[in-house]
Structure formats: C-alpha cells, structure tokens
PDB file of N, CA and C in Angstrom:
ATOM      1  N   UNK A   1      78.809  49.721 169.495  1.00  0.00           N
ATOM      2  CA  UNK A   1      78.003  50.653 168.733  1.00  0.00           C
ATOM      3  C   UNK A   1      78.863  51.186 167.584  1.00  0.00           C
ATOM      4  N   UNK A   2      78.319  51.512 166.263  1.00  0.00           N
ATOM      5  CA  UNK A   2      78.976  52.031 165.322  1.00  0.00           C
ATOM      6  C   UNK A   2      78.168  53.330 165.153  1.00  0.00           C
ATOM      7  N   UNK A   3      79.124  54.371 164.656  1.00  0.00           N
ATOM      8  CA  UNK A   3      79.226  55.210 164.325  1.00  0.00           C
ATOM      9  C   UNK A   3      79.718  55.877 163.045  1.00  0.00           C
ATOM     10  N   UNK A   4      78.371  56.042 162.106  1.00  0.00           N
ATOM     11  CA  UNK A   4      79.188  56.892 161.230  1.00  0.00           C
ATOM     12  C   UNK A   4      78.814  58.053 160.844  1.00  0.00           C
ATOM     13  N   UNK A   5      79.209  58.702 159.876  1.00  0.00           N
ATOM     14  CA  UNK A   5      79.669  60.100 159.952  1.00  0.00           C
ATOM     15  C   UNK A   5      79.070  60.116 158.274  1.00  0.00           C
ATOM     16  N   UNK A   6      78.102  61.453 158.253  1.00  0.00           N
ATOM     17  CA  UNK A   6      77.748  61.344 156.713  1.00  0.00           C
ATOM     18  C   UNK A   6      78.509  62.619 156.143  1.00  0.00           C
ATOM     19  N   UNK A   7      78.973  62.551 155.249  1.00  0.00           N
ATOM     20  CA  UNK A   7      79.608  63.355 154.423  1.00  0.00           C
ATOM     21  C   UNK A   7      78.900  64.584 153.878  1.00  0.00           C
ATOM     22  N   UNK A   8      79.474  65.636 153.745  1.00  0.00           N
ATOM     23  CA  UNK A   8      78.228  66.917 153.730  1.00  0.00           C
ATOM     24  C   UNK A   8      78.189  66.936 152.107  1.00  0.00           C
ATOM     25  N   UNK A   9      76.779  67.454 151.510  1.00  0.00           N
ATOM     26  CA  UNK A   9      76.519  67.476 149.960  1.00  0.00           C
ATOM     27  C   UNK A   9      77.091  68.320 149.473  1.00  0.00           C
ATOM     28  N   UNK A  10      77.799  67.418 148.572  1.00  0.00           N
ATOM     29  CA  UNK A  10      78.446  68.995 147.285  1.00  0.00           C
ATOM     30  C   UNK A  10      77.380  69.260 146.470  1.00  0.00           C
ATOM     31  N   UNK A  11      77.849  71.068 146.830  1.00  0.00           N
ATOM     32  CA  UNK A  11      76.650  71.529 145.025  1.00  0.00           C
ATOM     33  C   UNK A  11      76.980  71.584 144.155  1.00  0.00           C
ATOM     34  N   UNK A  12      76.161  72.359 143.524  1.00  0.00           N
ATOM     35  CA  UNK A  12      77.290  72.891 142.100  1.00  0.00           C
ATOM     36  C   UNK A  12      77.849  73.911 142.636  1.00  0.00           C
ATOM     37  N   UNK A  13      79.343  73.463 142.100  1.00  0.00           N
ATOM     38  CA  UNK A  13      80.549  74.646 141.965  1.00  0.00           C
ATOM     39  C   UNK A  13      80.233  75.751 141.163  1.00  0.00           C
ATOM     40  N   UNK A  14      80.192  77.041 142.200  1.00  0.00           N
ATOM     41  CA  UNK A  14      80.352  78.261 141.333  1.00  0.00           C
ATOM     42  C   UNK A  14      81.258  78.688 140.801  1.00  0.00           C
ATOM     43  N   UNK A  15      81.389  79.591 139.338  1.00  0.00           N
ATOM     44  CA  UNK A  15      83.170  79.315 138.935  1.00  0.00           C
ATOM     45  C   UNK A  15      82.607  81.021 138.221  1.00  0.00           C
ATOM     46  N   UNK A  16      83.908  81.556 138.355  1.00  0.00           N
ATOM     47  CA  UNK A  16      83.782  82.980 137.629  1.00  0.00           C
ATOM     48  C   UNK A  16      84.370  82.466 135.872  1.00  0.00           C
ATOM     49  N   UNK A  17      83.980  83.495 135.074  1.00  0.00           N
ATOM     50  CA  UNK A  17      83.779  83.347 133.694  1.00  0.00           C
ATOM     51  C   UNK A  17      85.435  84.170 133.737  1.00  0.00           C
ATOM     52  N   UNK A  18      85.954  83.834 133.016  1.00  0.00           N
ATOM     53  CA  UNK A  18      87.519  84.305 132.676  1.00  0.00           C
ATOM     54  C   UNK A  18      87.654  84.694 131.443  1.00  0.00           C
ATOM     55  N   UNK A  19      88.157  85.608 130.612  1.00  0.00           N
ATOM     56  CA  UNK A  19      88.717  85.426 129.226  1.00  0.00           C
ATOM     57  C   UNK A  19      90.073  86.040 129.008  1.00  0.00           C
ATOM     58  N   UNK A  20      90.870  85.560 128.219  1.00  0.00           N
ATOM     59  CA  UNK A  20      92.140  86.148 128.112  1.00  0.00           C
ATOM     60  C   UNK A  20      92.061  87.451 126.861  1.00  0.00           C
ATOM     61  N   UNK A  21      92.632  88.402 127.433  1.00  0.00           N
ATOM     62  CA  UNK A  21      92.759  89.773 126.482  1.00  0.00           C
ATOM     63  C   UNK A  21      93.958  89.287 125.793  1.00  0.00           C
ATOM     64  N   UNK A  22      93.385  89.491 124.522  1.00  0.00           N
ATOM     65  CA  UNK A  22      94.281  89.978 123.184  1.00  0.00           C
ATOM     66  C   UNK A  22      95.696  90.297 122.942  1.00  0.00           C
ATOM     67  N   UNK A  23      95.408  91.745 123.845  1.00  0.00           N
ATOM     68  CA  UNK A  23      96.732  92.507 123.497  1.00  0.00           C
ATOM     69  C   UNK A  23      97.873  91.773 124.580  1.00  0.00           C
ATOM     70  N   UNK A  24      97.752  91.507 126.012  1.00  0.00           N
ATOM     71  CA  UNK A  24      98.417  91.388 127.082  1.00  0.00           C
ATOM     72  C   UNK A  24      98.228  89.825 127.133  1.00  0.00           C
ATOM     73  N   UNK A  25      97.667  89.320 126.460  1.00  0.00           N
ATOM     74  CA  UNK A  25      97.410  87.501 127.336  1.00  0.00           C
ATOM     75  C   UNK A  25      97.021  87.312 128.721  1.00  0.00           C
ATOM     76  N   UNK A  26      96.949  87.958 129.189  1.00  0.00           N
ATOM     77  CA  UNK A  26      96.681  87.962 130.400  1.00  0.00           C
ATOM     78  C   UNK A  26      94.729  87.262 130.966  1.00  0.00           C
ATOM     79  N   UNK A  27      94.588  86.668 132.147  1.00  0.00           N
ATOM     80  CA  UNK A  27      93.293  86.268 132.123  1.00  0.00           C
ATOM     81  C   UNK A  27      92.419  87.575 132.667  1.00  0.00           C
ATOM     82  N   UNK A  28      91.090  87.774 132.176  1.00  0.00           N
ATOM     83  CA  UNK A  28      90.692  89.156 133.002  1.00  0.00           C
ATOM     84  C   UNK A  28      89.564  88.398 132.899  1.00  0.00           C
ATOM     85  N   UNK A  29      88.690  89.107 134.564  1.00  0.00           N
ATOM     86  CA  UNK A  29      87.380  88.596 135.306  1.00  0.00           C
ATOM     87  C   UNK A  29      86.248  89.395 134.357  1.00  0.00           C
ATOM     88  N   UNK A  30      85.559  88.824 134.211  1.00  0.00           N
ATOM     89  CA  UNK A  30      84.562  89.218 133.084  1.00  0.00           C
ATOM     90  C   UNK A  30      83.159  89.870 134.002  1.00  0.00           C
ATOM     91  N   UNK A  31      83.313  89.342 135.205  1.00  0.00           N
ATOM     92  CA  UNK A  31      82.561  90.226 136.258  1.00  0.00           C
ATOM     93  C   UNK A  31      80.960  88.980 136.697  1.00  0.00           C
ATOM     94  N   UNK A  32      81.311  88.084 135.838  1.00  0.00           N
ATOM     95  CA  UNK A  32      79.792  86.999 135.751  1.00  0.00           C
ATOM     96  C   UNK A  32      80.486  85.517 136.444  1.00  0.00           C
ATOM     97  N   UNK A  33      79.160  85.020 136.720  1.00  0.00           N
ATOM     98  CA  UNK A  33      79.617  83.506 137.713  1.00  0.00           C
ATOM     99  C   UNK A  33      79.036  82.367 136.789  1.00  0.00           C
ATOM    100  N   UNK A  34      79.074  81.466 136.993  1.00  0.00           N
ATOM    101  CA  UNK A  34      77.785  80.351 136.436  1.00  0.00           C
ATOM    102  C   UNK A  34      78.166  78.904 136.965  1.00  0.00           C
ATOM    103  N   UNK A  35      76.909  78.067 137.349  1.00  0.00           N
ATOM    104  CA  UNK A  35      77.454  76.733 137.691  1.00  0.00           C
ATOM    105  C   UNK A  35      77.858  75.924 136.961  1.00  0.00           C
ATOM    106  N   UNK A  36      79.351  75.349 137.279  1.00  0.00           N
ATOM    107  CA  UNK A  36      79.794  74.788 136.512  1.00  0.00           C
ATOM    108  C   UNK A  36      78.989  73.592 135.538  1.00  0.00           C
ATOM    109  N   UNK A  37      78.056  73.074 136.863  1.00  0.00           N
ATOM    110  CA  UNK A  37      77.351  71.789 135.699  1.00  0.00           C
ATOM    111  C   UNK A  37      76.143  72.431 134.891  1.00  0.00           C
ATOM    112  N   UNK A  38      76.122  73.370 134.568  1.00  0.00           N
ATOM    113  CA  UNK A  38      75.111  73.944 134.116  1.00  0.00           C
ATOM    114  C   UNK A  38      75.706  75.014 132.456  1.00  0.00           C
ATOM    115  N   UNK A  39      77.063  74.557 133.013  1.00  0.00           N
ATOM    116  CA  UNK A  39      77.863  75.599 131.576  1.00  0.00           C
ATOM    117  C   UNK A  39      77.906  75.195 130.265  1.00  0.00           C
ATOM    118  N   UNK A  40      77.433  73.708 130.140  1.00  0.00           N
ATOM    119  CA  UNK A  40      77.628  73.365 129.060  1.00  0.00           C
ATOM    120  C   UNK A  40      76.507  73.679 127.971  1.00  0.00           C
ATOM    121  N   UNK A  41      75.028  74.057 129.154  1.00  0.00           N
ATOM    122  CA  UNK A  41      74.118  74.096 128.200  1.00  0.00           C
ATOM    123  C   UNK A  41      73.642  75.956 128.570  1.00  0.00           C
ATOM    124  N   UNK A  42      74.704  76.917 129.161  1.00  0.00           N
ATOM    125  CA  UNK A  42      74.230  78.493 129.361  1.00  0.00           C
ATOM    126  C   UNK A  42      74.483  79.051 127.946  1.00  0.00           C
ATOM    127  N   UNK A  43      73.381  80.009 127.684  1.00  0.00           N
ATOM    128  CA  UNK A  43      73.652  81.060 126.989  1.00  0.00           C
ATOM    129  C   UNK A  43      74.043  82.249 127.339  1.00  0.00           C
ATOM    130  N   UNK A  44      75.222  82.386 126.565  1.00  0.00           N
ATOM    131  CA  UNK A  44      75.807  83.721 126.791  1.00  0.00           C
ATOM    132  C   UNK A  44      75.596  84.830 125.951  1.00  0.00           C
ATOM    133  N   UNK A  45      74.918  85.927 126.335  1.00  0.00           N
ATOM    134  CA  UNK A  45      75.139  87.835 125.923  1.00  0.00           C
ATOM    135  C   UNK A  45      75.664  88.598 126.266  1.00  0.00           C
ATOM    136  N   UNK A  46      75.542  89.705 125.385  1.00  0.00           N
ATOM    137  CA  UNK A  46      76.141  90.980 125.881  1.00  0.00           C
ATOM    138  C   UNK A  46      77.319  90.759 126.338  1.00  0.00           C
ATOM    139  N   UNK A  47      78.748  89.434 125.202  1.00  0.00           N
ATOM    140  CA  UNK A  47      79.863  89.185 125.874  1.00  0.00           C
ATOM    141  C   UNK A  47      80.571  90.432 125.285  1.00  0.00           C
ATOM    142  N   UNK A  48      80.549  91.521 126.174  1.00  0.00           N
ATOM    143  CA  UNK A  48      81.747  92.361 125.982  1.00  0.00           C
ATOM    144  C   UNK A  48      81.677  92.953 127.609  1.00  0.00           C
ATOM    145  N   UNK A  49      83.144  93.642 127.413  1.00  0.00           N
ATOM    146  CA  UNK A  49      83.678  94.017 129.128  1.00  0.00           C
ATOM    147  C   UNK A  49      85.022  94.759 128.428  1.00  0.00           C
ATOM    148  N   UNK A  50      84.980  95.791 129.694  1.00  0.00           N
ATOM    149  CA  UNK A  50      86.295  96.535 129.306  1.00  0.00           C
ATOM    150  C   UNK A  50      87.743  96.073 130.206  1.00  0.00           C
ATOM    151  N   UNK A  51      88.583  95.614 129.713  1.00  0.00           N
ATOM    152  CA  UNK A  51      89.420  94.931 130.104  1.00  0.00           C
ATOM    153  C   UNK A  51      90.473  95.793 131.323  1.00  0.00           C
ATOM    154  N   UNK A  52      90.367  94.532 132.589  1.00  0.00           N
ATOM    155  CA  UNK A  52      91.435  95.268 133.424  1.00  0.00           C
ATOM    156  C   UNK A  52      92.847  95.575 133.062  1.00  0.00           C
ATOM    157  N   UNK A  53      93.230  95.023 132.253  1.00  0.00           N
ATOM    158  CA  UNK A  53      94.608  94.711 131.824  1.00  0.00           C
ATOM    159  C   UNK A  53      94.753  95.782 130.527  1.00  0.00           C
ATOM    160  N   UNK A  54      94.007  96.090 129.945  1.00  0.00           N
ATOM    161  CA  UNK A  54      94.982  96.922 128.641  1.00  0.00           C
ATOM    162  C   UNK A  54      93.939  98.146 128.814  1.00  0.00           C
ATOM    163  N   UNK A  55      92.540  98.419 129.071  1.00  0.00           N
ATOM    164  CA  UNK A  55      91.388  99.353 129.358  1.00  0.00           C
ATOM    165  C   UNK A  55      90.757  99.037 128.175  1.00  0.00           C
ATOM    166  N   UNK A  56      90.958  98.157 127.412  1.00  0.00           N
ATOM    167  CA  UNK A  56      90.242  98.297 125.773  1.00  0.00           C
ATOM    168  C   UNK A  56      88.715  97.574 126.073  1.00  0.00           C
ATOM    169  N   UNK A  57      87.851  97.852 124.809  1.00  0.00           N
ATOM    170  CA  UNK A  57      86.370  97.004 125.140  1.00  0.00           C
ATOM    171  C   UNK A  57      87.057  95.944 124.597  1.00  0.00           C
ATOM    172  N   UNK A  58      86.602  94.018 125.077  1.00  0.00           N
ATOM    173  CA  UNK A  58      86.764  93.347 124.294  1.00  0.00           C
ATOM    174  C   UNK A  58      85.880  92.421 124.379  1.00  0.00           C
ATOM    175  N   UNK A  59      85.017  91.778 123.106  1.00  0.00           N
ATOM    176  CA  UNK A  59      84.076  91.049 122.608  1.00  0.00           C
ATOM    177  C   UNK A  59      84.784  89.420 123.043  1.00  0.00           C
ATOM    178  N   UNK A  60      83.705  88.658 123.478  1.00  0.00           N
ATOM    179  CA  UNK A  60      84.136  87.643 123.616  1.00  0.00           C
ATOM    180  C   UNK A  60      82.656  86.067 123.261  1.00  0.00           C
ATOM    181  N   UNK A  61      83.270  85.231 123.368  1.00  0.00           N
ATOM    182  CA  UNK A  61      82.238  84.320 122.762  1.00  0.00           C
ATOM    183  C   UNK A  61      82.741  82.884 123.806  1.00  0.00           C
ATOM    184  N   UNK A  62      81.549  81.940 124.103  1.00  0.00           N
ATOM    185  CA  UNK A  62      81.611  80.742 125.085  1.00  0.00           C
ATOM    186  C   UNK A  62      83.142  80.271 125.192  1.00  0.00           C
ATOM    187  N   UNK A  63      83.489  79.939 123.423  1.00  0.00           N
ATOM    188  CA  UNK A  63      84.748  79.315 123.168  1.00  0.00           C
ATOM    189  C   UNK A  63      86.049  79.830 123.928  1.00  0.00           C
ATOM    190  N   UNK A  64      85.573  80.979 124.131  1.00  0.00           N
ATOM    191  CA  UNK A  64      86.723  81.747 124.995  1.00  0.00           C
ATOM    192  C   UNK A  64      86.989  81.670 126.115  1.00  0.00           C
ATOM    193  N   UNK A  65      85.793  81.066 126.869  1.00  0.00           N
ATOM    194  CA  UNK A  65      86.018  81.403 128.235  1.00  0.00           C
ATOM    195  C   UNK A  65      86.695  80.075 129.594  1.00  0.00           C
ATOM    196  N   UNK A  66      87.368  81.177 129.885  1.00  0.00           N
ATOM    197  CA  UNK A  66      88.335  79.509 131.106  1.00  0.00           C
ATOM    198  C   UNK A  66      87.251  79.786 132.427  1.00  0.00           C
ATOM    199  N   UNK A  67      87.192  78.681 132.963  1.00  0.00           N
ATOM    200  CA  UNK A  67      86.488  79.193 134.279  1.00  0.00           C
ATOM    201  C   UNK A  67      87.394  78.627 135.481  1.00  0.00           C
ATOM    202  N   UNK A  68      87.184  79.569 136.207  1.00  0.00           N
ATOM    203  CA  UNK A  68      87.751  79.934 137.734  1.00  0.00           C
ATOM    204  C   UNK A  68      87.241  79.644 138.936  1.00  0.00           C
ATOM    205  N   UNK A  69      88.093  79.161 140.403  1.00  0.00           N
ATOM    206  CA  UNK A  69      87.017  79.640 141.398  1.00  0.00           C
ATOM    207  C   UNK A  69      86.592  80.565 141.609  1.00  0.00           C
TER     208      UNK A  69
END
C-alpha cells in the first residue's frame, strides 16, 4: 500500500507595511498589514504615522515601503 501525504495550502503571506524614518534610519511599523500578492496592485492613503523612533509625523508613499512578517 502507498501512502501519501498532501502538503497543507499556502496563502497569501501577510506582511506588515514598514517605512524607514528620516531622521534615525531606522525601520518603524506603520501599524497596517497587506497581502503580499496583492501589493503590487493596493492603494495606499492617509500614508502618514507618527514615528516610534524620533515622535515626528512622517508622510510616506508605496515607494517607501519594505514589507515584513
């Protein structure tokens, strides 16, 4: 008898939105998720957030953003 074994389905990967602040370089969590296979075609608003790293507001745009697990 054979036996096999089915492999469990990957989804889409959820990934947090990242951007690096200005003043510090540093990466800060922008507080939003999105699926990765779905990032190429999301629109993004309201990109501003007050940064963990320096406290400043900072504006940000797609081009900016690294994504994370």
């Amino acid at each position: 008898m054979l036996l096999t074994r089915s492999l469990p389905k990957v989804g889409n990967a959820i990934k947090r939105i990242l951007v690096r602040c200005p003043q510090t370089g540093k990466l800060t969590d922008t507080g939003r998720t999105v699926e990765e296979a779905s990032f190429p075609t999301t629109r993004l608003t309201n990109n501003k957030m007050t940064c963990q790293h320096c406290g400043q507001v900072h504006s940000w745009t797609k081009k900016d953003v690294v994504l994370a697990r």
